[in-house]
C-alpha atoms as a PDB file:
ATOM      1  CA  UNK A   1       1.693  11.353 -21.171  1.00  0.00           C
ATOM      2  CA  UNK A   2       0.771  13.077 -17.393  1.00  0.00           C
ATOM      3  CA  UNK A   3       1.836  11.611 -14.547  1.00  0.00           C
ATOM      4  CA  UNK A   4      -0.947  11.076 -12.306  1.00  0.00           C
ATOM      5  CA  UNK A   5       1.279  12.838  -9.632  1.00  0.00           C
ATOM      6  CA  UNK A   6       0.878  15.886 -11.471  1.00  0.00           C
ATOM      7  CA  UNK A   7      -2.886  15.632 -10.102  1.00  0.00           C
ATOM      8  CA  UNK A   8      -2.439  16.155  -6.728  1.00  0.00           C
ATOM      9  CA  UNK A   9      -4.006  19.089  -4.680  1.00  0.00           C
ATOM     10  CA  UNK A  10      -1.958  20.754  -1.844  1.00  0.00           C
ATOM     11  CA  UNK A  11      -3.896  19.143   0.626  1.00  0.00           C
ATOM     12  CA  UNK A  12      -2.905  15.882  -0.562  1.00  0.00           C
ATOM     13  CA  UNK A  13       0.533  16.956  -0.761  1.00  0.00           C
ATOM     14  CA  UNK A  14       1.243  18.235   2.888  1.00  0.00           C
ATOM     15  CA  UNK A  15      -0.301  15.046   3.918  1.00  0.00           C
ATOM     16  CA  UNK A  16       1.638  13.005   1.811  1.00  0.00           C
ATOM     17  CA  UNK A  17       4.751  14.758   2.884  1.00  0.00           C
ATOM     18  CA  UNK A  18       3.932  13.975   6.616  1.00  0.00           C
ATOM     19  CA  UNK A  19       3.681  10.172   6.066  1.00  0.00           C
ATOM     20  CA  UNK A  20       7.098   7.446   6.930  1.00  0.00           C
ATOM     21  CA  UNK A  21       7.356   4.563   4.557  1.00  0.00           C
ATOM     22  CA  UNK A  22       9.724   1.754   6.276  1.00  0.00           C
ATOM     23  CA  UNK A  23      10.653  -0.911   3.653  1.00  0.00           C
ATOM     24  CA  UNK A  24      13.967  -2.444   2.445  1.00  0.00           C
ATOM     25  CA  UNK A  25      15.291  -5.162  -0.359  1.00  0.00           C
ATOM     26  CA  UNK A  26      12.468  -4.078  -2.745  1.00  0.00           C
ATOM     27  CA  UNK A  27       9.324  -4.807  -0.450  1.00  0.00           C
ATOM     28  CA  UNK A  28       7.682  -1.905   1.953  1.00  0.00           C
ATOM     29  CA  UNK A  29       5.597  -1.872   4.940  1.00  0.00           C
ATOM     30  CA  UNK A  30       3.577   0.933   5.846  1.00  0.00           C
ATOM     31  CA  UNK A  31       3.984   1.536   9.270  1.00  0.00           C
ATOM     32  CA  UNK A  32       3.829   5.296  10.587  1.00  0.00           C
ATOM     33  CA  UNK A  33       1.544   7.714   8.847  1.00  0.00           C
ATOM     34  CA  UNK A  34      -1.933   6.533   9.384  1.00  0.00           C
ATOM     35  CA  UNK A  35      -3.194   8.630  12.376  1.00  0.00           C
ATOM     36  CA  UNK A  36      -2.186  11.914  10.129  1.00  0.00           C
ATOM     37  CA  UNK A  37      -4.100  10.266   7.080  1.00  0.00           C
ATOM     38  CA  UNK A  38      -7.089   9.283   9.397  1.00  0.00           C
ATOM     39  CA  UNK A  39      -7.207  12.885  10.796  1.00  0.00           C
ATOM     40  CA  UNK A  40      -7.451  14.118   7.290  1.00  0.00           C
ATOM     41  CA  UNK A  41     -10.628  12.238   6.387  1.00  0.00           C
ATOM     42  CA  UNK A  42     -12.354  13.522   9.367  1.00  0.00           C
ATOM     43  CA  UNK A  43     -11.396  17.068   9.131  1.00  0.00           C
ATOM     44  CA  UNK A  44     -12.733  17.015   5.751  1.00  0.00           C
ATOM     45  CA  UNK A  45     -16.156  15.722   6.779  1.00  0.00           C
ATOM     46  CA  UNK A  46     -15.705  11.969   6.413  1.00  0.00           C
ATOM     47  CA  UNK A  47     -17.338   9.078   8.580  1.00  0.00           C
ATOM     48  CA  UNK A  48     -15.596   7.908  11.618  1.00  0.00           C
ATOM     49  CA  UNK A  49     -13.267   4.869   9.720  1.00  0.00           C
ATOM     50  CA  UNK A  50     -15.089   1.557  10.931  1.00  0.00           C
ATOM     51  CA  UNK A  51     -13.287  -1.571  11.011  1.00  0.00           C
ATOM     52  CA  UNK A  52     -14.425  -5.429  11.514  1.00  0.00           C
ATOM     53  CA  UNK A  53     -12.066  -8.358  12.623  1.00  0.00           C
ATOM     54  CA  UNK A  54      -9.063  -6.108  12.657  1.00  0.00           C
ATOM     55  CA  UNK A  55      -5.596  -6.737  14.394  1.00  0.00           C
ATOM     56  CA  UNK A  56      -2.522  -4.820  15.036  1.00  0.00           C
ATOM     57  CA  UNK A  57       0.069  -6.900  12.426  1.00  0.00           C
ATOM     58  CA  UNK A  58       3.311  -5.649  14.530  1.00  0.00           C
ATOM     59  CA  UNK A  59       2.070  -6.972  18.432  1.00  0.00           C
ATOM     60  CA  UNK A  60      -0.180  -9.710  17.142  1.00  0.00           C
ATOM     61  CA  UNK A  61       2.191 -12.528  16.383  1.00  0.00           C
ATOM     62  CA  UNK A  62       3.992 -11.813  19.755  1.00  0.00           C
ATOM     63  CA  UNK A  63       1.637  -9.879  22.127  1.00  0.00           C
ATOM     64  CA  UNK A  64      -1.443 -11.682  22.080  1.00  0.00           C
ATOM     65  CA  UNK A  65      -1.082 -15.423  21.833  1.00  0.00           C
ATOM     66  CA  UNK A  66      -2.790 -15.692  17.866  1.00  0.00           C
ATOM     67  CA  UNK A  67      -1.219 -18.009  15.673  1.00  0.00           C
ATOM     68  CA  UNK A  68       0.369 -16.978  12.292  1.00  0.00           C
ATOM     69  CA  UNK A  69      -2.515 -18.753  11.076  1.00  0.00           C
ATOM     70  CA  UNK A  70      -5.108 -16.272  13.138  1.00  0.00           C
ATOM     71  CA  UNK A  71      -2.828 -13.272  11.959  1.00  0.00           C
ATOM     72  CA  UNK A  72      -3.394 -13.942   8.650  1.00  0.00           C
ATOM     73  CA  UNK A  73      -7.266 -14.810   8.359  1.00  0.00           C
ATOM     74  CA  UNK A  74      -7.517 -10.958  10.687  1.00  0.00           C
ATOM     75  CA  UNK A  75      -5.287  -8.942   8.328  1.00  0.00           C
ATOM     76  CA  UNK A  76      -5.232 -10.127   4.813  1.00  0.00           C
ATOM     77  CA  UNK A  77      -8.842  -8.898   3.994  1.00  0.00           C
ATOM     78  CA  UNK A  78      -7.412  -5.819   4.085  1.00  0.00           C
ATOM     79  CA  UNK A  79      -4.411  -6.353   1.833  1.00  0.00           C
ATOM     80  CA  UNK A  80      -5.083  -5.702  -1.719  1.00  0.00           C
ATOM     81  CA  UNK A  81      -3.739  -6.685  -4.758  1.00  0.00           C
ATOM     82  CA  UNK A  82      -2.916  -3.842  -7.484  1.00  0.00           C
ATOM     83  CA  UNK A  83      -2.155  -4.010 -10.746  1.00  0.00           C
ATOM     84  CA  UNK A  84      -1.407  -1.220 -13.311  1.00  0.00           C
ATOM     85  CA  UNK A  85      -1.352  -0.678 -17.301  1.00  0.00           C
ATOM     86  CA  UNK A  86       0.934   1.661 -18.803  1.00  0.00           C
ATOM     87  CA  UNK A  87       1.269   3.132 -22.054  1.00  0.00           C
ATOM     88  CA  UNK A  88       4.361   4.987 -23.937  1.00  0.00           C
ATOM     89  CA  UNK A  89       6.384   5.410 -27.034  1.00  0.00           C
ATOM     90  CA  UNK A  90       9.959   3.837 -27.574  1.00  0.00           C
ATOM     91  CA  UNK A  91      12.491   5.647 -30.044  1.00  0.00           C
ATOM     92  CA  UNK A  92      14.438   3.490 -32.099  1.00  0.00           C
ATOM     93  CA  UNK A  93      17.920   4.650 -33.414  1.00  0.00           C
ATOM     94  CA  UNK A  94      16.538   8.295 -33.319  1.00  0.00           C
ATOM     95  CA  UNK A  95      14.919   7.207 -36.413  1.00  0.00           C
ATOM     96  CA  UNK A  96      11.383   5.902 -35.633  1.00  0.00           C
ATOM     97  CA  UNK A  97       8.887   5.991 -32.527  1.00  0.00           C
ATOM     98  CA  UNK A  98       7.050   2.609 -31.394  1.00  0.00           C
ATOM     99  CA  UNK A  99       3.849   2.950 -29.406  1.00  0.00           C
ATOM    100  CA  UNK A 100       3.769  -0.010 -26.253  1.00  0.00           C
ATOM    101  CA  UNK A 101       1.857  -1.279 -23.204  1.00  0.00           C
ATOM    102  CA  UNK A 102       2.439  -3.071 -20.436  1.00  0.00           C
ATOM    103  CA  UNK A 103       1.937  -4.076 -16.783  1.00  0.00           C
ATOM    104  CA  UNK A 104       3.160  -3.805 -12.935  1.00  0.00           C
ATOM    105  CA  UNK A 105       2.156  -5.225 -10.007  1.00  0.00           C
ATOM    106  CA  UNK A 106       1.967  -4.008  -6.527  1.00  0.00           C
ATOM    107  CA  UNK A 107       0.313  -4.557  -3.378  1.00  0.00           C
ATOM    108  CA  UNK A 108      -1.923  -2.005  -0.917  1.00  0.00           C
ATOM    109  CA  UNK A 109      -3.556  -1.447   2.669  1.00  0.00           C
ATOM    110  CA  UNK A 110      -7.188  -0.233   3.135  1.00  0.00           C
ATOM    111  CA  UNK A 111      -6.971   2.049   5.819  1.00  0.00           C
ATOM    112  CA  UNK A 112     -10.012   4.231   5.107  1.00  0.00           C
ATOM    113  CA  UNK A 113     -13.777   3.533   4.551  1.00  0.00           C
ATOM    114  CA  UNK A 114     -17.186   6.318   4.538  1.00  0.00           C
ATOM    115  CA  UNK A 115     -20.357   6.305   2.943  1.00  0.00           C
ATOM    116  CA  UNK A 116     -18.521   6.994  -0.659  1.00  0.00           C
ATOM    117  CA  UNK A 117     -15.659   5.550  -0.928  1.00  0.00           C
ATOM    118  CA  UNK A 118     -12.471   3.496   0.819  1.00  0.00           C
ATOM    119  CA  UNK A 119      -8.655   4.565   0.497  1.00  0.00           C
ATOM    120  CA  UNK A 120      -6.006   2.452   0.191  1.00  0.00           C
ATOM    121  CA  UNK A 121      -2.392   3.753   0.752  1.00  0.00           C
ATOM    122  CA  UNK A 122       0.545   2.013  -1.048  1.00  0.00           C
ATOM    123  CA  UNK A 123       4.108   2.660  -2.577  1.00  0.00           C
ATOM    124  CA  UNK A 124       4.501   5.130  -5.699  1.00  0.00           C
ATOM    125  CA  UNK A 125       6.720   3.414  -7.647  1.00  0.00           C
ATOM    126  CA  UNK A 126       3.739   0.744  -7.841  1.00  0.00           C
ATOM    127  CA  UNK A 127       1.601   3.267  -9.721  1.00  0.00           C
ATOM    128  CA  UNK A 128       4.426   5.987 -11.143  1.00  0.00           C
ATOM    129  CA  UNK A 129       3.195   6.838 -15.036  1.00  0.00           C
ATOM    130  CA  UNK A 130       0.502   3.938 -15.128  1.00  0.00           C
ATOM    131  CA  UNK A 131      -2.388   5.011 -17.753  1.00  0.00           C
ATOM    132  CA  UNK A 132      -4.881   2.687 -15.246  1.00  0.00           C
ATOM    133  CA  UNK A 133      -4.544   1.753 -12.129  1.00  0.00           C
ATOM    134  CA  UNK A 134      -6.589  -1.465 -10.572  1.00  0.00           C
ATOM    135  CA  UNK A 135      -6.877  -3.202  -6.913  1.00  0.00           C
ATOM    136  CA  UNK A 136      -8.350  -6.860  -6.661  1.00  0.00           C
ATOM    137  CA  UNK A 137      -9.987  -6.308  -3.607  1.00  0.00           C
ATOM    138  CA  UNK A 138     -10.780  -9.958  -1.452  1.00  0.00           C
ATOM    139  CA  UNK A 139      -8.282 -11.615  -3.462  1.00  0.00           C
ATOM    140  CA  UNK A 140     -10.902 -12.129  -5.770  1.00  0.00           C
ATOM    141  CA  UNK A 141     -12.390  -8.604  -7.445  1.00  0.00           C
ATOM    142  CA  UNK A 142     -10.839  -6.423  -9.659  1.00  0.00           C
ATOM    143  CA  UNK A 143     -12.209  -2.623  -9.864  1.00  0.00           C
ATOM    144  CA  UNK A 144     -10.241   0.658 -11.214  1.00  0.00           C
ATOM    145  CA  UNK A 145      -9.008   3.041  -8.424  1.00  0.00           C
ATOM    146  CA  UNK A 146      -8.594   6.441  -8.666  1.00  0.00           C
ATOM    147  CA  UNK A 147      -4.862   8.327  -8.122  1.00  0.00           C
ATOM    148  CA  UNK A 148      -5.411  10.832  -5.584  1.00  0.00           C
ATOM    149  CA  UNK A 149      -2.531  11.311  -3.922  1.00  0.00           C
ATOM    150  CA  UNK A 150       1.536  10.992  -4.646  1.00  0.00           C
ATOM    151  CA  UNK A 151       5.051  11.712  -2.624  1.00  0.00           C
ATOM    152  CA  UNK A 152       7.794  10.247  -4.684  1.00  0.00           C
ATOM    153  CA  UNK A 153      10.449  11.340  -2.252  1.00  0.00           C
ATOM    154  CA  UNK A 154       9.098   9.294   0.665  1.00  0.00           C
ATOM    155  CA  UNK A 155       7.450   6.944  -2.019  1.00  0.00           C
ATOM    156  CA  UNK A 156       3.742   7.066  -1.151  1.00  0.00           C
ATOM    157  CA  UNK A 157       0.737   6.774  -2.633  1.00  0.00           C
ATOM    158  CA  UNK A 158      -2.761   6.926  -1.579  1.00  0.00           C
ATOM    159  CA  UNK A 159      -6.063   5.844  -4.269  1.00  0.00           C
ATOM    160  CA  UNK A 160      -9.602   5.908  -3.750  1.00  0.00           C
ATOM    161  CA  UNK A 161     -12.370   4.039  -5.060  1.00  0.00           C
ATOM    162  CA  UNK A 162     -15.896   5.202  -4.778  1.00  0.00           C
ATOM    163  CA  UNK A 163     -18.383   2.583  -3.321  1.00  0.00           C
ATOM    164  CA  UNK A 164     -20.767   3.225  -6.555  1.00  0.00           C
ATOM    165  CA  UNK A 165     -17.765   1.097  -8.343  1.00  0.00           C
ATOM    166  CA  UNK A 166     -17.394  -0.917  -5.438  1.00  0.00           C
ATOM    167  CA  UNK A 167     -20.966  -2.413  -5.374  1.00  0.00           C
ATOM    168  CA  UNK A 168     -21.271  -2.372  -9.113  1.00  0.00           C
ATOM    169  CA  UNK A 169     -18.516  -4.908  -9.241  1.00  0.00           C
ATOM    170  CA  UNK A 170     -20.560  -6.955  -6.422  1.00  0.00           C
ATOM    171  CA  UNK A 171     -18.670  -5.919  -3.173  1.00  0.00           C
ATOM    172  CA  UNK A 172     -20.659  -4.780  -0.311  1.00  0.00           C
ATOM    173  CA  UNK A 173     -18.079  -4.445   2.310  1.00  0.00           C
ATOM    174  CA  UNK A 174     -14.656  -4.419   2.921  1.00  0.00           C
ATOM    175  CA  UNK A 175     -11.897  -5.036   6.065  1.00  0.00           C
ATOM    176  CA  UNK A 176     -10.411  -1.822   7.178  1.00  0.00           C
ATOM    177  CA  UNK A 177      -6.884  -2.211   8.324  1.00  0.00           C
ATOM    178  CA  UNK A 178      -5.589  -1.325  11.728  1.00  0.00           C
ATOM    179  CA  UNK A 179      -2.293   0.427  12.111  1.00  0.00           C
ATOM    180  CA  UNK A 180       0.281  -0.184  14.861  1.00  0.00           C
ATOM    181  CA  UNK A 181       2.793   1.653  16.481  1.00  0.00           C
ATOM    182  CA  UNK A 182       6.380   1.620  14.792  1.00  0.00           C
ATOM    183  CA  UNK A 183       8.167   3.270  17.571  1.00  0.00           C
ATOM    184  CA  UNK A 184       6.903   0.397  20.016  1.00  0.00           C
ATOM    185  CA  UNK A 185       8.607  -2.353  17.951  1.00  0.00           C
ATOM    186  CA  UNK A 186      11.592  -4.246  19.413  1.00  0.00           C
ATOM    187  CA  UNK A 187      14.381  -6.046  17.624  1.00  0.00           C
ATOM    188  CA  UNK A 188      13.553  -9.878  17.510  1.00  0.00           C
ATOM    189  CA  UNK A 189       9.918  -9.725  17.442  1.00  0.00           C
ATOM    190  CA  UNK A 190       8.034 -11.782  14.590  1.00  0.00           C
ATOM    191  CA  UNK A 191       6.934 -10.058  11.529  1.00  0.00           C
ATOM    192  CA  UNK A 192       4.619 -11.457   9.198  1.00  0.00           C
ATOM    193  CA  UNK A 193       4.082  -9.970   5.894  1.00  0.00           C
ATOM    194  CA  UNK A 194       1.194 -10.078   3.092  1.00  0.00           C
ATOM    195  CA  UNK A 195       1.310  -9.077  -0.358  1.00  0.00           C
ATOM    196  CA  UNK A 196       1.327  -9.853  -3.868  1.00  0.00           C
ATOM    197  CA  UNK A 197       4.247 -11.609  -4.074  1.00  0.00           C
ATOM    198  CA  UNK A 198       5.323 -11.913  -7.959  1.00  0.00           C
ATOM    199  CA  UNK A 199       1.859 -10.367  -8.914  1.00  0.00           C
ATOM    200  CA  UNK A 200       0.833 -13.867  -8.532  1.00  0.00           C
ATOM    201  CA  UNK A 201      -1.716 -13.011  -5.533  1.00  0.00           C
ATOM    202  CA  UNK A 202      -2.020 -12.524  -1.973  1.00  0.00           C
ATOM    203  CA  UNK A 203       0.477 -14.670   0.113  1.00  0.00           C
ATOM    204  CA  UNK A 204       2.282 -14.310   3.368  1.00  0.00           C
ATOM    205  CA  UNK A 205       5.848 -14.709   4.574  1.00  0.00           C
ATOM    206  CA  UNK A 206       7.281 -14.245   8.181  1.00  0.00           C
ATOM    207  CA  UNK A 207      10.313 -12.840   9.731  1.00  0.00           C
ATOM    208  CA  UNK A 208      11.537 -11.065  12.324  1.00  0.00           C
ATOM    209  CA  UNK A 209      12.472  -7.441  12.894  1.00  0.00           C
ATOM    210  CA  UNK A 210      16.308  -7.205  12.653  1.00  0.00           C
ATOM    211  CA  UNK A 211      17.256  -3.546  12.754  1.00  0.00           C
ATOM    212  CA  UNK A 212      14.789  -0.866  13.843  1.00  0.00           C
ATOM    213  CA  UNK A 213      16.590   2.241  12.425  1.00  0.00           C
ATOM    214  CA  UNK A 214      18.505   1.361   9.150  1.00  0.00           C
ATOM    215  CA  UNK A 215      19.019   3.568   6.394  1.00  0.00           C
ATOM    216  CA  UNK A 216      18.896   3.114   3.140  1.00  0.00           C
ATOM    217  CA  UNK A 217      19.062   5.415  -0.435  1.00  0.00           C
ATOM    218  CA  UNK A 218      16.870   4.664  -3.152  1.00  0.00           C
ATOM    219  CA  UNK A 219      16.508   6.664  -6.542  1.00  0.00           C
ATOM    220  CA  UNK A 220      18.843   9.636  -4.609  1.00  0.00           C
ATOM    221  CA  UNK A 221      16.382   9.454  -1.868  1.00  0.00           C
ATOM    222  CA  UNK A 222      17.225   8.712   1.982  1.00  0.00           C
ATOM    223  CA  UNK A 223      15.096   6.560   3.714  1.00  0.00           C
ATOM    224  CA  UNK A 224      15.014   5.748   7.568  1.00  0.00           C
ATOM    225  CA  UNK A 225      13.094   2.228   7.478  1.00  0.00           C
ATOM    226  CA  UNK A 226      12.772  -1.110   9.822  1.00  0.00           C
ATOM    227  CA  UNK A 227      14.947  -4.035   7.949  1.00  0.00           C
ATOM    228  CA  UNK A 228      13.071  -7.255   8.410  1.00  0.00           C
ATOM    229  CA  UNK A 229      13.879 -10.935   7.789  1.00  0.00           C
ATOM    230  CA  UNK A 230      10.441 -11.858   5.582  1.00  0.00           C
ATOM    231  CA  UNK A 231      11.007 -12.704   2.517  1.00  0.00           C
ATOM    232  CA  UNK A 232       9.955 -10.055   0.267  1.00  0.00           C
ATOM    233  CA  UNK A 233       9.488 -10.285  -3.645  1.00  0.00           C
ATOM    234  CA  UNK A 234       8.695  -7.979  -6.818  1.00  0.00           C
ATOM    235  CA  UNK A 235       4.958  -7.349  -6.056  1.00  0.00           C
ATOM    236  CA  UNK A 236       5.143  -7.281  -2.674  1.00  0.00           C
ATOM    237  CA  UNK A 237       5.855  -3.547  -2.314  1.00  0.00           C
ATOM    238  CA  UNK A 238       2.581  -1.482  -0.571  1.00  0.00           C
ATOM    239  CA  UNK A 239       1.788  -4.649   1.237  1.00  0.00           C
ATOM    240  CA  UNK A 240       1.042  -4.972   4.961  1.00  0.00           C
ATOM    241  CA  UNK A 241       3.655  -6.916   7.639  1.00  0.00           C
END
C-alpha cells in the first residue's frame, strides 16, 4: 500500500518544509505558515484567496471586545471535520495474513479558495497511510479530498478539493480562514479552540496561552510549539484555536 506522501511534488515539499505546526497533549493549532502557503497559490496563478465573516482566532477573544460566542459563529465555518478509511493486512503468528479496515478522525482549516478548488491544511498523522481521505465541510457535508501535500517531520498536511466535487455535493461557498500572528501572542491571553473533538463533530473549548516557546518530541521529532490550557481531545488535531 503507497503512502499518499509518496505523491508529493518538490514544490509541495519546500513549502511544506517552510511551514511551523504549534500543538501539544495530542491536539495542534496551526499558527505560522500561512503567508508562505498563500504566496504559493498566487505564484502559481491562483485567485487572490477571498474570505467572508473572517476573524483573527488569537486577538479576537482579547483584542476586540467579541464574545466567545461571536468567536465561534466567525471562525468555525472554516473548521472542518475529516475523516479517513484505511486499509492493510495483519500477520498472524507468521503463519497467515488478515486483510482489515478502519477509521481516524481529524480536524482541518480552509485557508485557500479560487475558481477550482479550496485547500485545507491540517496535521499528517490525521491522514498518514489512509486509502480515502474525507472533510465534512459546514459541519454538515461530507466530500473526498485529495492528498496533495505531506511533511511528517513538522507534521503537516495540506488537501484540496476541486469545486466540481464541491457543488456536486450541494455546496456553493465556503468560509476562508484568517491566520494570525504567532509571534504577537502573549502569555495569559484567551485561546479558544475548534475541532472535532472525539470525531464526534465540531465543538469548541477555551483556554489560555500558558507557555509561548515549549518544546516538545514526538515520534523522534522536535517540535517548538505554544502549550495552551484548552482542552484538547483525539480528533481535535488540525483544528483551529
Amino acid at each position: 500500500m503507497k503512502k499518499h506522501s509518496k505523491k508529493k511534488n518538490s514544490g509541495w515539499a519546500k513549502l511544506i518544509a517552510g511551514c511551523l505546526i504549534i500543538g501539544l497533549a495530542g491536539g495542534t493549532g496551526i499558527g505560522a505558515g500561512y503567508g508562505v502557503i498563500e504566496q504559493h497559490y498566487q505564484n502559481a496563478g491562483g485567485s487572490t484567496m477571498t474570505s467572508s465573516g473572517n476573524v483573527n482566532v488569537e486577538k479576537t477573544a482579547t483584542g476586540t471586545g467579541m464574545s466567545t460566542i461571536d468567536v465561534v459563529r466567525a471562525v468555525k465555518p472554516s473548521v472542518v471535520s475529516i475523516t479517513t478509511k484505511i486499509e492493510g493486512v495483519t500477520s498472524y503468528y507468521g503463519a497467515f495474513s488478515v486483510p482489515y479496515e478502519g477509521e481516524g478522525a481529524g480536524s482541518g482549516v480552509i485557508f485557500y479558495s479560487d475558481d477550482e478548488k479550496i485547500a485545507i491544511v491540517t496535521n499528517n498523522h490525521v491522514i498518514e497511510d489512509a486509502t480515502e481521505v474525507y472533510a465534512t465541510i459546514n459541519d454538515t457535508t461530507s466530500v473526498q479530498a485529495k492528498v496533495v501535500g505531506t511533511k511528517s517531520d513538522s507534521d503537516l498536511a495540506v488537501l484540496t478539493i476541486s469545486w466540481d466535487d464541491l457543488r456536486a455535493a450541494g455546496i456553493d461557498e465556503v468560509t476562508v480562514a484568517t491566520f494570525g500572528d504567532s509571534d504577537s501572542l502573549e502569555v495569559g491571553e484567551s485561546v479558544i479552540a475548534i475541532g472535532n473533538a472525539m470525531g464526534l463533530g465540531l465543538s469548541a473549548t477555551d483556554g489560555i496561552v500558558s507557555v509561548k516557546n515549549q518544546t516538545i518530541s514526538v515520534d523522534n521529532n522536535t517540535l517548538n510549539v505554544i502549550q495552551t490550557s484548552a482542552a484538547i481531545n483525539s480528533g481535535n488535531s488540525g483544528g483551529a484555536w
